[in-house]
Protein backbone atom coordinates (compact mmCIF):
# COMPACT_ATOMS: atom_id res chain seq x y z
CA UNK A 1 5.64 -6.48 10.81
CA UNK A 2 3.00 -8.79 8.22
CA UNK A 3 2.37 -6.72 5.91
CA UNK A 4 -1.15 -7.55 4.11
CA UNK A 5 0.65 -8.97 0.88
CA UNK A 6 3.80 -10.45 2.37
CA UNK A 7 5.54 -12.72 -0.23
CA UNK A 8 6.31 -16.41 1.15
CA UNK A 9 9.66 -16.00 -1.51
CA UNK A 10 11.02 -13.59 0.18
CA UNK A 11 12.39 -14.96 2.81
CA UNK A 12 12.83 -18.27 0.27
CA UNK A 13 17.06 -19.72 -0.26
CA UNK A 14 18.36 -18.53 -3.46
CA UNK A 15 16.47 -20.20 -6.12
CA UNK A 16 17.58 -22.86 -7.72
CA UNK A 17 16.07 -26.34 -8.96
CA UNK A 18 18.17 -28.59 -7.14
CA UNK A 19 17.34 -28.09 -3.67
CA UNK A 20 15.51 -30.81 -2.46
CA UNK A 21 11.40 -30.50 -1.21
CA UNK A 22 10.11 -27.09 -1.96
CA UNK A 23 12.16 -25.25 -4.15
CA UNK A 24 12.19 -21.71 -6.21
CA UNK A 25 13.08 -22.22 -9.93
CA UNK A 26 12.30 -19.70 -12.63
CA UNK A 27 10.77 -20.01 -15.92
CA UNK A 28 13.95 -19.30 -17.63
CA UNK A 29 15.00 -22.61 -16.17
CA UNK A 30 11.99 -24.43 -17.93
CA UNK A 31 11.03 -23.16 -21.64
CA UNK A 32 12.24 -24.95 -24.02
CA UNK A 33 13.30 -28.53 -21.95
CA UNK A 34 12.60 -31.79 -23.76
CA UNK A 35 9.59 -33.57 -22.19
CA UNK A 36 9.92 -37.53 -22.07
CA UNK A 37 7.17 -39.59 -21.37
CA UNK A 38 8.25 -41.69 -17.77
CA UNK A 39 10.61 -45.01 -19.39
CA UNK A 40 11.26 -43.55 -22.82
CA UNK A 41 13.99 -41.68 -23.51
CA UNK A 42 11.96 -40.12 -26.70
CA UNK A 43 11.14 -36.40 -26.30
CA UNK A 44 7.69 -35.36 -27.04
CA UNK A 45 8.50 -32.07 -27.79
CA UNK A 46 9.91 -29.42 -26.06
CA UNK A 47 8.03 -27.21 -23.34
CA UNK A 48 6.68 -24.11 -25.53
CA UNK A 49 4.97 -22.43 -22.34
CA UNK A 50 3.35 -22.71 -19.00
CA UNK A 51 -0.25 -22.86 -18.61
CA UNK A 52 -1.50 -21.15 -15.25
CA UNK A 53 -4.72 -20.89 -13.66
CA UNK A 54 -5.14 -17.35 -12.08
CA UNK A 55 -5.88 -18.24 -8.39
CA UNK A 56 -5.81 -16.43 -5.20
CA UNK A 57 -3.12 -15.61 -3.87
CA UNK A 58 -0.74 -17.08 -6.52
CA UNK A 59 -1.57 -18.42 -9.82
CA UNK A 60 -0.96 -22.22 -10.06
CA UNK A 61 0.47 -24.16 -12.86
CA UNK A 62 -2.41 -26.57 -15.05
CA UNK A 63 -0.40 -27.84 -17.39
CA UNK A 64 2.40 -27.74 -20.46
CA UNK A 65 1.66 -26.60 -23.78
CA UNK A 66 3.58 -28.00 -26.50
CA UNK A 67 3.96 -26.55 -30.41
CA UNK A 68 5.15 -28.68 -32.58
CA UNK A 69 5.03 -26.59 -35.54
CA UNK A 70 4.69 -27.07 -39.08
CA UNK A 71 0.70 -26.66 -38.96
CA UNK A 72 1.01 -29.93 -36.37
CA UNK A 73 -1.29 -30.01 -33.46
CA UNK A 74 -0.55 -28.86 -30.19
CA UNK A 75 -0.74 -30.53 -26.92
CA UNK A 76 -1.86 -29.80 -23.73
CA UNK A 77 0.36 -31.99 -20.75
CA UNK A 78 -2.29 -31.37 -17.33
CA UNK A 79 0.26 -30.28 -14.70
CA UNK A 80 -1.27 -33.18 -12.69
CA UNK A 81 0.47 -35.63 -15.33
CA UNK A 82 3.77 -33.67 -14.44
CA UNK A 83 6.52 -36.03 -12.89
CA UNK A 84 9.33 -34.06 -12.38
CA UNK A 85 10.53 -30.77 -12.89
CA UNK A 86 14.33 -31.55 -13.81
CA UNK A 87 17.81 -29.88 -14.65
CA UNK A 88 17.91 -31.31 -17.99
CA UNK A 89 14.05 -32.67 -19.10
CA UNK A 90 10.54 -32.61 -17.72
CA UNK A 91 9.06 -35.91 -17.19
CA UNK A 92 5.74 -37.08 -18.00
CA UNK A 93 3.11 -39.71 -17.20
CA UNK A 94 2.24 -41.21 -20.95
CA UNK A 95 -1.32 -41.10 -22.43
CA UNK A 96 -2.88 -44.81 -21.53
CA UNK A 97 -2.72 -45.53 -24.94
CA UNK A 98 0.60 -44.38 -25.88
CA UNK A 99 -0.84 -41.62 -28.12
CA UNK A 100 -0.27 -37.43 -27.97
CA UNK A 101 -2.53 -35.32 -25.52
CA UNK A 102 -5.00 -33.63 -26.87
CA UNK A 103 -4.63 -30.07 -28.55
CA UNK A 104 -4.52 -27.32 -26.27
CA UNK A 105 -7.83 -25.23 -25.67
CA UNK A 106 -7.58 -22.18 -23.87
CA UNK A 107 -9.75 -21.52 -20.69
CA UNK A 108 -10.85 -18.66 -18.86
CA UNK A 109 -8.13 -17.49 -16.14
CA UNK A 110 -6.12 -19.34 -18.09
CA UNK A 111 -2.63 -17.25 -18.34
CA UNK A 112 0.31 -18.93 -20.66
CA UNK A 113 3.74 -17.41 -19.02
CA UNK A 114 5.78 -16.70 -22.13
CA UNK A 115 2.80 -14.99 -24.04
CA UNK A 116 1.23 -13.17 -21.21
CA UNK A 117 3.75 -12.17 -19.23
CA UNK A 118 7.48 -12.39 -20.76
CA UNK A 119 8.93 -9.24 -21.93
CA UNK A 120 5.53 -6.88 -21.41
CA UNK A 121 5.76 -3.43 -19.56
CA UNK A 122 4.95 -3.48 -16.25
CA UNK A 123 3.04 0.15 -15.12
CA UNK A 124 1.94 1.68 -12.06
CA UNK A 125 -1.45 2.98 -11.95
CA UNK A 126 -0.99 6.20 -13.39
CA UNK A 127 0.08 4.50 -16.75
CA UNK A 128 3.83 5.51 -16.39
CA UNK A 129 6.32 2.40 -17.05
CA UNK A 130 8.01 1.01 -14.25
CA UNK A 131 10.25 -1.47 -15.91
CA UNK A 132 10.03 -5.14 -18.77
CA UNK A 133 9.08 -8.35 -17.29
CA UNK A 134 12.70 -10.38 -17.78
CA UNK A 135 11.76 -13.67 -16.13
CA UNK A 136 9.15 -15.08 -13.87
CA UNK A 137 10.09 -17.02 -10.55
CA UNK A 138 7.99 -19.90 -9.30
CA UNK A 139 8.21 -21.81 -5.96
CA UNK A 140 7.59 -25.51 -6.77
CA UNK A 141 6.20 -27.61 -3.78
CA UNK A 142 4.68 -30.79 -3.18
CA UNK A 143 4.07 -31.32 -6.62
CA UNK A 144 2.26 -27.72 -7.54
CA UNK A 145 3.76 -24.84 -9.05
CA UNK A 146 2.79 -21.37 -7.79
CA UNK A 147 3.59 -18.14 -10.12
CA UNK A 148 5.40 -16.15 -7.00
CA UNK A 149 7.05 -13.17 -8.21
CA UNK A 150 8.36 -11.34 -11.68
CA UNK A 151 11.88 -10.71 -12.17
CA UNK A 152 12.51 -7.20 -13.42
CA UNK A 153 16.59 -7.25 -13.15
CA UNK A 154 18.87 -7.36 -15.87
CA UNK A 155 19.95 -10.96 -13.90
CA UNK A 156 16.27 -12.53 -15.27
CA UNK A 157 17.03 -10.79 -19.16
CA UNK A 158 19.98 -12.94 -18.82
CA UNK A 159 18.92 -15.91 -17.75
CA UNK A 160 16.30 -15.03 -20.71
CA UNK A 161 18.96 -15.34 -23.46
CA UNK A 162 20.64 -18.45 -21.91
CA UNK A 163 22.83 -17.25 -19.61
CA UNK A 164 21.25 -19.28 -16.90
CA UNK A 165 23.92 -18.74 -13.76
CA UNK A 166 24.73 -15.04 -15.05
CA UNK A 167 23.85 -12.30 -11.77
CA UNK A 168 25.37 -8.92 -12.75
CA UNK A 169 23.17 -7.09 -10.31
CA UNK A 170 20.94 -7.29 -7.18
CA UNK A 171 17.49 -8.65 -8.22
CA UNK A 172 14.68 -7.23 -8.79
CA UNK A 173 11.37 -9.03 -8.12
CA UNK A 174 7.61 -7.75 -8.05
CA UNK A 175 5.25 -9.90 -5.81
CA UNK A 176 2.77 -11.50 -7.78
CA UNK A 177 0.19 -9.79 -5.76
CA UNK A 178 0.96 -6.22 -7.21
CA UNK A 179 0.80 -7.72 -11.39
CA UNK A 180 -2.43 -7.92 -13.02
CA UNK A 181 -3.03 -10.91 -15.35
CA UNK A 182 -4.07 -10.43 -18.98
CA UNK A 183 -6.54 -12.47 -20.73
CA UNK A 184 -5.22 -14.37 -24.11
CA UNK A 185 -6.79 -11.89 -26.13
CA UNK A 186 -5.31 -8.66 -24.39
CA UNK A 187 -2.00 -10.17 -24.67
CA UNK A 188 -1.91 -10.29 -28.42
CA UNK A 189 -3.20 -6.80 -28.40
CA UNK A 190 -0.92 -5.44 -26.26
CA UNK A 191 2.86 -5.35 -24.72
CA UNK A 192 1.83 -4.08 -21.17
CA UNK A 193 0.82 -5.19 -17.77
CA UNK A 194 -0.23 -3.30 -14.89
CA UNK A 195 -0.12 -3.44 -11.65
CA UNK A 196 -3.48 -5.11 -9.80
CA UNK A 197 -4.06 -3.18 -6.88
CA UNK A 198 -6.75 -1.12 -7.73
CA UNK A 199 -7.36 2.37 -5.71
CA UNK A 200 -11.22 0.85 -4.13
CA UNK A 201 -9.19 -1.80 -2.86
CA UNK A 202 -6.36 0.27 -1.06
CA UNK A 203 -9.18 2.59 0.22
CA UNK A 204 -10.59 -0.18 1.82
CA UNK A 205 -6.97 -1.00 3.70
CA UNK A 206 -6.09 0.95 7.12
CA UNK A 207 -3.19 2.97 6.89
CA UNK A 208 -1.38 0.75 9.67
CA UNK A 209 -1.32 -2.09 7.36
CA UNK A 210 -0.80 0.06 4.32
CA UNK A 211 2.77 0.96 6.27
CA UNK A 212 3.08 -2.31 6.80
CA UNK A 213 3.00 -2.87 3.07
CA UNK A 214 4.61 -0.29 2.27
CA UNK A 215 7.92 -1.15 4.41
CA UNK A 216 8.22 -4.29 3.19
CA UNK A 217 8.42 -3.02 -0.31
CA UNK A 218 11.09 -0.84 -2.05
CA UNK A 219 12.41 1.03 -5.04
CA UNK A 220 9.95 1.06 -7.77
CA UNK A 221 7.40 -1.34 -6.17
CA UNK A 222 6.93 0.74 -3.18
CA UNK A 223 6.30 3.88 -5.15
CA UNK A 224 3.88 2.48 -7.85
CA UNK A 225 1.67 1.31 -4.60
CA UNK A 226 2.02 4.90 -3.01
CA UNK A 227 1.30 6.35 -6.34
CA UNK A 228 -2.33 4.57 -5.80
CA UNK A 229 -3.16 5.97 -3.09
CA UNK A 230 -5.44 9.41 -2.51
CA UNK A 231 -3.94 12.02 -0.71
CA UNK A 232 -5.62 11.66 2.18
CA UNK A 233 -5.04 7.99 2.46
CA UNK A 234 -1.63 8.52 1.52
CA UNK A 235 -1.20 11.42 4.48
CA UNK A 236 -2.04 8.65 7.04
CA UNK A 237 -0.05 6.01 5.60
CA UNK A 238 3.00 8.17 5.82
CA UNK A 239 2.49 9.26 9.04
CA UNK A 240 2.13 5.58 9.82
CA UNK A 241 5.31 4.53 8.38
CA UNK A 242 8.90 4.34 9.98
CA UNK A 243 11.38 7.44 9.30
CA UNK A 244 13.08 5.37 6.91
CA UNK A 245 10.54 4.45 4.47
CA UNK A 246 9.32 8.05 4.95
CA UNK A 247 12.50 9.50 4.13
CA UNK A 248 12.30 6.88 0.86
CA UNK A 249 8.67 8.03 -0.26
CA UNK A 250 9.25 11.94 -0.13
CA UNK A 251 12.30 11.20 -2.20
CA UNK A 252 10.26 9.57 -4.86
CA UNK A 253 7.16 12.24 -4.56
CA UNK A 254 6.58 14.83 -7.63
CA UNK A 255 6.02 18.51 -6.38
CA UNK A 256 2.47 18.78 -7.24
CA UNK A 257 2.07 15.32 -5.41
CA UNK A 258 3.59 16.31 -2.20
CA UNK A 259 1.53 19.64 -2.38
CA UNK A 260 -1.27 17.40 -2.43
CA UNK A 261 -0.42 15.09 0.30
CA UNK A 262 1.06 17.98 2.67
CA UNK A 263 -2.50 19.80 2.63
CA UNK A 264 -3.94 16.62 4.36
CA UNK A 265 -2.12 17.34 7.31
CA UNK A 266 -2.12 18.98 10.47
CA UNK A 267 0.86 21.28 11.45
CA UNK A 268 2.26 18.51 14.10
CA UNK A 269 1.94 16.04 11.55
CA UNK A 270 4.12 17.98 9.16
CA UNK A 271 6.66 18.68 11.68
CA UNK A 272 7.16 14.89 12.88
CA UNK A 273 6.99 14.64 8.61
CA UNK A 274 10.12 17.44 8.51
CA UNK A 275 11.70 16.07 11.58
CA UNK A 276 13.37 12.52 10.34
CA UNK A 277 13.98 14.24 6.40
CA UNK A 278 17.44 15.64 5.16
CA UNK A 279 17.75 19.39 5.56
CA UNK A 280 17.36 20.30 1.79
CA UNK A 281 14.17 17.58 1.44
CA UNK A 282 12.77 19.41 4.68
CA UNK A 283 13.12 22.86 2.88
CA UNK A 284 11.87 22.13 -0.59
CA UNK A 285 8.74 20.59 1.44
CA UNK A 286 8.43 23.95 3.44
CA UNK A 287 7.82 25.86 0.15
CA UNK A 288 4.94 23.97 -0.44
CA UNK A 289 2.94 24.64 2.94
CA UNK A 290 1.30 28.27 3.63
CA UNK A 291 3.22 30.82 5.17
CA UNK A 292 1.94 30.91 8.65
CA UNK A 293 1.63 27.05 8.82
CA UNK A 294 5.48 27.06 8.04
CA UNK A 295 6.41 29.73 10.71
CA UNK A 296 4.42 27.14 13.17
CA UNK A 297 6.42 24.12 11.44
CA UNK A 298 9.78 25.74 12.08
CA UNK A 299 8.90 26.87 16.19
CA UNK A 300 8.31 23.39 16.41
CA UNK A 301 11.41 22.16 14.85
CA UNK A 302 13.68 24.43 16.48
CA UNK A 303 11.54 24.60 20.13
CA UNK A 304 11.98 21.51 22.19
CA UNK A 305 9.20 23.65 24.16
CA UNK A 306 6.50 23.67 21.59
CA UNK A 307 3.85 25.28 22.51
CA UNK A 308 0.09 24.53 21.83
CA UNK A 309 -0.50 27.99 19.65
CA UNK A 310 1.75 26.19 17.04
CA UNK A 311 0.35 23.01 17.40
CA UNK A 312 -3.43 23.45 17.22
CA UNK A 313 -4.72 23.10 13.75
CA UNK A 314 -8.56 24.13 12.39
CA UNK A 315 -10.07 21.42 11.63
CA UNK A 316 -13.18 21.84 14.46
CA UNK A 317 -16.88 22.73 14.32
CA UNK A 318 -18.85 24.87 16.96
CA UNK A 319 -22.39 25.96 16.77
CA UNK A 320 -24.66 28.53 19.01
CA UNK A 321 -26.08 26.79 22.28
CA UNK A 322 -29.31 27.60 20.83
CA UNK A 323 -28.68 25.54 17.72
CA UNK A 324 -31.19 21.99 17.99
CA UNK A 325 -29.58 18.76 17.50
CA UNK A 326 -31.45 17.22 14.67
CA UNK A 327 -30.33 20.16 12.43
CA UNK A 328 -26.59 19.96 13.91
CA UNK A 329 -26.59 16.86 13.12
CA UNK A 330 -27.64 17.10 9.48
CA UNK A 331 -25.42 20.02 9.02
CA UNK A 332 -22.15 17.84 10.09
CA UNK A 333 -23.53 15.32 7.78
CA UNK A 334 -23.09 17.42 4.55
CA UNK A 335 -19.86 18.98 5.92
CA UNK A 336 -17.72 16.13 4.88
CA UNK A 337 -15.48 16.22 7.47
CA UNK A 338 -13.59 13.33 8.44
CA UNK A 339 -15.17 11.69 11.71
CA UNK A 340 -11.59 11.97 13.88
CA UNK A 341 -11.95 16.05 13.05
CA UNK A 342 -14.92 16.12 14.51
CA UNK A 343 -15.05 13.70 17.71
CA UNK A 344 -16.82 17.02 19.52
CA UNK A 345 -18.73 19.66 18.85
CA UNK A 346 -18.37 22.55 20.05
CA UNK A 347 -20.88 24.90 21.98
CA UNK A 348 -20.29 28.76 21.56
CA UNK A 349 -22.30 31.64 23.31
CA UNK A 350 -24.04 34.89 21.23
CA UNK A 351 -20.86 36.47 19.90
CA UNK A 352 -20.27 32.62 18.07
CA UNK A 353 -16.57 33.06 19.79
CA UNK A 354 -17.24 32.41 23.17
CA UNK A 355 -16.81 28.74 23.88
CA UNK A 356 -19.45 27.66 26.82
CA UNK A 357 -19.45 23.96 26.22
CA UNK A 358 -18.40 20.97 24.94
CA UNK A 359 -21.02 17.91 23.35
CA UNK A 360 -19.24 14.34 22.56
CA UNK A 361 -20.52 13.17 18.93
CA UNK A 362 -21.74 10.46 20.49
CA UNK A 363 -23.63 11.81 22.77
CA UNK A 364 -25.09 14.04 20.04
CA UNK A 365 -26.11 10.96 17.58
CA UNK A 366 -28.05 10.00 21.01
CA UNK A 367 -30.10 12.80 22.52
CA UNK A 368 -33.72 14.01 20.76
CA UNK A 369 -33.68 16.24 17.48
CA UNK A 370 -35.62 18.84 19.58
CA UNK A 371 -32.94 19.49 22.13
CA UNK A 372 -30.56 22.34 22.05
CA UNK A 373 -26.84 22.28 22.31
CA UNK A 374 -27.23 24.14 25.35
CA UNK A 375 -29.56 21.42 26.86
CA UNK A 376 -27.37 18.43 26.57
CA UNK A 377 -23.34 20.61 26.71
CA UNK A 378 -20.58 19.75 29.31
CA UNK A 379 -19.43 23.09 30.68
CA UNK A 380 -17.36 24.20 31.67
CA UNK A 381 -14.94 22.30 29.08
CA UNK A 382 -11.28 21.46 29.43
CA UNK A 383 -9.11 23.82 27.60
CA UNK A 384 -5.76 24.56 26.66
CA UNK A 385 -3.87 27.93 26.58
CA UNK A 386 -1.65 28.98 23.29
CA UNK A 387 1.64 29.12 25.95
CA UNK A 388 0.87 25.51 27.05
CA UNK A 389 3.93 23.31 26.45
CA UNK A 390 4.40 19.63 25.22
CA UNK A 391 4.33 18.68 28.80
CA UNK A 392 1.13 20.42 30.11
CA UNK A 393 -0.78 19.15 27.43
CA UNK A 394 0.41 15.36 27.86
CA UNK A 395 -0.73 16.17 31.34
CA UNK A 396 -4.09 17.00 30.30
CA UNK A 397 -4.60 14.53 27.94
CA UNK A 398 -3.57 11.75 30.79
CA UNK A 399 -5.75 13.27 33.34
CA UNK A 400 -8.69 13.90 31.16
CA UNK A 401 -8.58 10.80 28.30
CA UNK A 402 -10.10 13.13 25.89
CA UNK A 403 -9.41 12.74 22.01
CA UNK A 404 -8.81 16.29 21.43
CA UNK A 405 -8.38 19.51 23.68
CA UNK A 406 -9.68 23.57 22.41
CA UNK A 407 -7.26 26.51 22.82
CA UNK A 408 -9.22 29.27 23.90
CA UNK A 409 -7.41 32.95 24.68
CA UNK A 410 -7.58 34.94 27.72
CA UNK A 411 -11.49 35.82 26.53
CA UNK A 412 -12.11 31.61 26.39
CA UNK A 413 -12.50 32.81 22.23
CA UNK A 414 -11.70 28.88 20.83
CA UNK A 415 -8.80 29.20 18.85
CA UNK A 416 -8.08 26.22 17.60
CA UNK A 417 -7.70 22.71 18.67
CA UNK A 418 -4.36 19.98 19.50
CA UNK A 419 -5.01 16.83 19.09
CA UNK A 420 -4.31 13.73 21.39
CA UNK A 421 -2.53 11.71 18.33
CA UNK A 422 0.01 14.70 17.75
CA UNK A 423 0.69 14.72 21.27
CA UNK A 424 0.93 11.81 22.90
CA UNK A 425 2.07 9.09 19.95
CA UNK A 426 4.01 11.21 17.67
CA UNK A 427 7.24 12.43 18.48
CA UNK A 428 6.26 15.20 20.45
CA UNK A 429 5.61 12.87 23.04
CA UNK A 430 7.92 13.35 26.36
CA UNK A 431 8.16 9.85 26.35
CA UNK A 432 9.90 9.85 22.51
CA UNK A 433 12.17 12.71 22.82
């Protein structure tokens, strides 16, 4: 699956700065090389930092800053007078008239590696620290250098004190897409980064590609991103995601967190949830949902015969056939349900129990403000009963393509509704089991 912020290094050989065309080096590899003008064997100094201009989607490299200490100018190498990128020294065109490039003025979006980014705190967006910056990888192609990833491992912190081939440990990279720059004057106020995905952009994400993110991700990186996520958002997205990376989220979930999370859901949702974690995980979860929602959770864990009693949830809205559709309609309006929860409405008789018909939002949006419910109502509706199994419902929901189904009792009282999600793509699904 493409997730929305797949990293081209990923799939990258190991890095290393002799393999030929594009190659991933890291800036470890760099600071601190002489720089030779191209035919002299003179250094002009020796490469201080990395100048980057903070681009979408990677940062690329604008030139090499030089110090030369000693209250001596600095100079400012544009990356487009950059050579080569060697094992031993950097080579550079030379000015035209044989004289140092000018001093070094920052620029806005401007980010120098070793001040902005080496050895700062990376966070997650509730401000708790995920781990130190140790090294910064770059994928050099075609003569420009993108800022790919940061190097979290104790492998970079190495390669950070001069142990350049040293790998004690599997590495550890963040995607460049998940760090947020700092500005020169943040970074000598502060020793922390954070990560740049900001909570109005992941509500604007669907929860498929979310999973998709989210799966390609793992460890620390995949729970700061969940982390940003509301609980409703982050409900979907887990019921989006494969068993495996669901099993891997839960595990990293605090208690008040899951609570959170767990109340977004309906009670098939929670069981398909249950279904793929570890006994103990499954229990501890249990404890968090309300009692009768957990006797429902554990029929339909132990029942390959669920039945639609446990399966309905709540989340519905009915209103008297003598109710008029412009005031229904502002009513759902300032209910602030979710739109799937309310695909229908539903039409009830005197006693406000009775259900007499069915009305398609849609359908609703469309027809005069004057009309009543009981004007413009299917009846009689389509309904389930509580003893229904798996199997008579997929039945239904094949023969009838609706989005959701009521479950009335014996007196056609609406009881509660299953919806076709729960049924027919989770789990539940004859097809799955």
């Amino acid at each position: 699956m493409n997730a929305p912020w797949h990293n081209p290094a990923a799939t990258a050989p190991e890095p290393t700065i002799e393999t030929a065309g594009a190659r991933n080096l890291f800036f470890s590899q760099i600071i601190k090389l002489p720089v030779r003008a191209r035919g002299t064997k003179k250094a002009l100094g020796k490469v201080t930092d990395l100048v980057f201009a903070v681009k979408e989607p990677y940062p690329e490299a604008v030139g090499i800053y030089l110090e030369h200490g000693w209250g001596q100018p600095t100079e400012f190498i544009p990356w487009d007078r950059v050579l080569e990128v060697g094992r031993k020294s950097v080579v550079v065109m030379p000015t035209p008239d044989g004289q140092q490039y000018p001093p070094f003025v920052d620029q806005p979006g401007w980010l120098l590696l070793d001040q902005h980014l080496m050895g700062k705190d990376v966070l997650d967006l509730d401000g708790r620290r995920v781990e130190v910056v140790n090294d910064v990888q770059l994928l050099d192609a075609k003569g420009r250098m993108l800022l790919v990833q940061v190097d979290m491992s104790f492998n970079g912190f190495l390669r950070r004190w001069g142990l350049k081939n040293a790998r004690w440990m599997k590495d550890d990279f963040i995607s460049w897409k998940f760090v947020q720059p700092l500005s020169h004057e943040d970074a000598l106020a502060t020793d922390r980064v954070s990560l740049s995905i900001t909570k109005n952009q992941l509500a604007e994400l669907p929860p498929q590609d979310l999973a998709d993110a989210l799966e390609e991700l793992s460890g620390k990186e995949q729970e700061a991103l969940f982390s940003a996520l509301d609980p409703e958002t982050a409900a979907e997205t887990l019921m989006e995601a494969e068993p495996r990376a669901r099993r891997q989220i839960i595990a990293d979930l605090r208690r008040e967190r899951a609570k959170q999370i767990l109340t977004e859901m309906s009670v098939p949702q929670l069981a398909s949830l249950l279904s793929v974690l570890p006994h103990d995980d499954a229990s501890e979860l249990l404890e968090l949902v309300p009692e009768d929602e957990a006797r429902r959770i554990k029929a339909i864990l132990a029942d390959q015969e669920a039945r639609a009693g446990d399966l309905m949830d709540q989340d519905f809205m009915t209103f008297p056939r003598t109710a008029k559709v412009g005031p229904t309609l502002a009513e759902i309006r300032i209910s602030g349900r979710d739109q799937h929860s309310i695909s229908y409405v539903y039409v009830t008789g005197e006693d406000g129990r009775t259900l007499v018909g069915c009305i398609d939002l849609r359908e609703l949006v469309l027809a005069p403000d004057p009309q009543t419910l009981g004007d413009i109502m299917a009846s009689p509706v389509v309904t389930a009963e509580t003893d229904d199994t798996v199997d008579d419902l997929t039945q239904l929901f094949a023969k009838y393509h609706y989005r959701m189904v009521p479950v009335t009792d014996a007196e056609d009282h609406i009881l509660g509704v299953v919806r076709f999600n729960d049924i027919m793509k989770g789990p539940l699904s004859p097809i799955r089991r």
